[in-house]
C-alpha atoms as a PDB file:
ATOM      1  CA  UNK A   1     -87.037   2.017 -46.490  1.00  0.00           C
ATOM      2  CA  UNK A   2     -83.870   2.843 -48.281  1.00  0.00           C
ATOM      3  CA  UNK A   3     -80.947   0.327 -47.152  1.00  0.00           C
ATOM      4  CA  UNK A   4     -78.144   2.330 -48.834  1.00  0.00           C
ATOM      5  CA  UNK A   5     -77.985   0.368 -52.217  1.00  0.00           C
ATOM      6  CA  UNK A   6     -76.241   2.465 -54.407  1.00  0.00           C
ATOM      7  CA  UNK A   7     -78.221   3.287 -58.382  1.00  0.00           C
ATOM      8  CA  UNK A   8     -76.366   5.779 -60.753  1.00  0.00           C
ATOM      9  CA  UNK A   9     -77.908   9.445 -61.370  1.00  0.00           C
ATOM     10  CA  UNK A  10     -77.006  11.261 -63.916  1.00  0.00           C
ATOM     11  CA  UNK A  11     -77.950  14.803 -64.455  1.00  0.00           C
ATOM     12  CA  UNK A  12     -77.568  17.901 -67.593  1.00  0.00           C
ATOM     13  CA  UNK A  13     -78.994  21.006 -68.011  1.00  0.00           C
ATOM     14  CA  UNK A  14     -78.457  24.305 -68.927  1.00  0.00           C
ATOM     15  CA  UNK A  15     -78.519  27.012 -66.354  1.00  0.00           C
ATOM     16  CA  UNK A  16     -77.980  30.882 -66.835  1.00  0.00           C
ATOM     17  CA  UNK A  17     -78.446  31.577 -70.054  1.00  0.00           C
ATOM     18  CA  UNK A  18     -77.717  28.226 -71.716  1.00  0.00           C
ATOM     19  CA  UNK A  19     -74.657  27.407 -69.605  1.00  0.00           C
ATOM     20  CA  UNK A  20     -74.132  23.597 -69.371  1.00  0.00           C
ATOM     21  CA  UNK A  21     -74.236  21.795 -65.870  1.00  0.00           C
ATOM     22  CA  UNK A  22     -74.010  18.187 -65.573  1.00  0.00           C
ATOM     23  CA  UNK A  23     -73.632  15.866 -62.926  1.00  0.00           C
ATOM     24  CA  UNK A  24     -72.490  11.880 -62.697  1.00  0.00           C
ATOM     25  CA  UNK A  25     -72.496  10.131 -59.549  1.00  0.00           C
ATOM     26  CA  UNK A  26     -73.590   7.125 -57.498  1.00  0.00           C
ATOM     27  CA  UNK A  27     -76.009   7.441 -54.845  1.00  0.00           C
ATOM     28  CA  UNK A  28     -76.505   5.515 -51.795  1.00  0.00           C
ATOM     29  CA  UNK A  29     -79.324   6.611 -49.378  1.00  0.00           C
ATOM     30  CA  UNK A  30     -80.063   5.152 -45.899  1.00  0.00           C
ATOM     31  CA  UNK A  31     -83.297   6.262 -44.627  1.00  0.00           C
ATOM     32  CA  UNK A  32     -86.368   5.210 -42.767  1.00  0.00           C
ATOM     33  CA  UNK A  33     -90.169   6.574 -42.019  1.00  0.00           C
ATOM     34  CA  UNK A  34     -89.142   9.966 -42.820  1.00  0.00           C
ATOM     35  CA  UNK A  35     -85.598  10.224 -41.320  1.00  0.00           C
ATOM     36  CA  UNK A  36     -82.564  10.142 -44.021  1.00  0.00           C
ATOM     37  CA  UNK A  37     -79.828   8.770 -41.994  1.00  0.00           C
ATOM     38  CA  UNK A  38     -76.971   8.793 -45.091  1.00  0.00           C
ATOM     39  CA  UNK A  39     -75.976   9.813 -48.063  1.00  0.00           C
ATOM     40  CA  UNK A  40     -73.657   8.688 -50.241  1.00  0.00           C
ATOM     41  CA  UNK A  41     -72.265  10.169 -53.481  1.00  0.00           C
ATOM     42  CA  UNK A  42     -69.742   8.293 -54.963  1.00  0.00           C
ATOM     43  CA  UNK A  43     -67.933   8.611 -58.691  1.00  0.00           C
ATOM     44  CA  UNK A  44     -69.049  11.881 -58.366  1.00  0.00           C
ATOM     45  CA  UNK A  45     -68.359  14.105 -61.665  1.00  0.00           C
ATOM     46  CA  UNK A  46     -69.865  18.125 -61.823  1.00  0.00           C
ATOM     47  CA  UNK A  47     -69.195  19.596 -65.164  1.00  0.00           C
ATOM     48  CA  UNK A  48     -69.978  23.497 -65.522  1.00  0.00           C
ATOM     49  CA  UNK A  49     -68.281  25.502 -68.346  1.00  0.00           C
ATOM     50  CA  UNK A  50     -64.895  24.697 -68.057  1.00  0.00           C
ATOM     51  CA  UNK A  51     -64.317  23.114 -65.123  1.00  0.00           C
ATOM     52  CA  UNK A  52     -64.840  19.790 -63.649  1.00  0.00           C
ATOM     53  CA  UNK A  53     -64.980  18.455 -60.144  1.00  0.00           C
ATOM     54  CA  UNK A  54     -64.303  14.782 -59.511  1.00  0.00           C
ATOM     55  CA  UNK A  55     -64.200  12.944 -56.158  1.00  0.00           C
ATOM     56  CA  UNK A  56     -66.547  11.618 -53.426  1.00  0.00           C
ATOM     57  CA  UNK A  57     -68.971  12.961 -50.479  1.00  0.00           C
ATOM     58  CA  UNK A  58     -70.906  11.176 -47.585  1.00  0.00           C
ATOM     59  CA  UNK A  59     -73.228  12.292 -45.009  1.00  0.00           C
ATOM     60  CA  UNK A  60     -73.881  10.278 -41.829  1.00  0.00           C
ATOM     61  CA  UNK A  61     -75.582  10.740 -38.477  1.00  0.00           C
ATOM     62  CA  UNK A  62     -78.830  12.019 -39.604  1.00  0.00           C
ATOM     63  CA  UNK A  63     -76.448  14.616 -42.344  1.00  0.00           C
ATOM     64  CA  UNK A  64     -74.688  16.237 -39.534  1.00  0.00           C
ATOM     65  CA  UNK A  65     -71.549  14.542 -40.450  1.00  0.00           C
ATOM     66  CA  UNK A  66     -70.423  15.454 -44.087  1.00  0.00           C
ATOM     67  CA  UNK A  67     -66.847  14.430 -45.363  1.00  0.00           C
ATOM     68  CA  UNK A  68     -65.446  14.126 -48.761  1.00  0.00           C
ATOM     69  CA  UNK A  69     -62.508  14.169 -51.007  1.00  0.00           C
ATOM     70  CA  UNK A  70     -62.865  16.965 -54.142  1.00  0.00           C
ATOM     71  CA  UNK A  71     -60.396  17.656 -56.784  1.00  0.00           C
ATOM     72  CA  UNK A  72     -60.878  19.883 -59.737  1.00  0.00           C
ATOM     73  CA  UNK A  73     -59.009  21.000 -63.135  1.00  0.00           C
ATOM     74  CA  UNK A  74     -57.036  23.674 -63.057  1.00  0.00           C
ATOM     75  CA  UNK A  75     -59.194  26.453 -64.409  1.00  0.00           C
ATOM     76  CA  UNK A  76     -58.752  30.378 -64.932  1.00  0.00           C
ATOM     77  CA  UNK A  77     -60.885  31.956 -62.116  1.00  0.00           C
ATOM     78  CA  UNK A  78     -60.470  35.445 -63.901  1.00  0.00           C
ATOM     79  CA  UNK A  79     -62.706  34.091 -66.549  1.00  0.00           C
ATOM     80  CA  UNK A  80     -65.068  32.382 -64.130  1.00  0.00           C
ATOM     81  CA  UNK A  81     -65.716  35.330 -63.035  1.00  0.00           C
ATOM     82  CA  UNK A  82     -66.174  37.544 -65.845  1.00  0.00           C
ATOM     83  CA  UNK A  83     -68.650  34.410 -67.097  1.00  0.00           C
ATOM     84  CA  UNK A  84     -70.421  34.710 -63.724  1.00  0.00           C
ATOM     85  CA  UNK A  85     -70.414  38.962 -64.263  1.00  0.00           C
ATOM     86  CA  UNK A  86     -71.880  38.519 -67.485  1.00  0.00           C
ATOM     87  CA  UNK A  87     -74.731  35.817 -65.975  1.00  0.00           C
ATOM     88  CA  UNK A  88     -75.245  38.016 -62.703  1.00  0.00           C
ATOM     89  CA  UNK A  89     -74.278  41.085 -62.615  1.00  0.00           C
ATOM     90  CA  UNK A  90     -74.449  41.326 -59.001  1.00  0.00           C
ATOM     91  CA  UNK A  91     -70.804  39.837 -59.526  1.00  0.00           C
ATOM     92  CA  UNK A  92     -68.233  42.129 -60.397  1.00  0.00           C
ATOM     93  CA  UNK A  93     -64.792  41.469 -61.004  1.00  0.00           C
ATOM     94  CA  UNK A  94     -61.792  43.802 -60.198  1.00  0.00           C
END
């Protein structure tokens, strides 16, 4: 049984030819048997390229509940998505 105590996770990799992803957070889980009743992700930090998402989700009523708060950098999405061309060229930018 998980009774929601929260334990730090911290994730990096590199995706798509040797792009960096990495993720911070805090996770709480509430589960039982084989039911997971919450999730928590608190502190949460997601680093990719140049931009960085900061903020906070949770998950209640067996996950069919999900609410959050999500801020980001200010970024250029032009070069996003001539990054995300060059990595999958089933993107194409105007």
């Amino acid at each position: 049984r998980l009774d929601g105590t929260a334990f730090p996770l911290s994730i990096s990799m590199q995706i798509l030819g040797g792009q960096q992803l990495a993720i911070d957070t805090d996770v709480a889980l509430v589960a039982d048997a084989d039911t997971l009743q919450s999730l928590s992700l608190s502190d949460l930090t997601v680093r990719a390229n140049d931009i960085e998402i900061n903020g906070n989700i949770d998950a209640s009523n067996n996950l069919s509940f999900i609410q959050g708060n999500l801020k980001t950098n200010s970024f250029n999405l032009a070069q996003q998505l001539q990054l995300a061309a060059k990595l999958l060229p089933v993107f194409g930018v105007p």
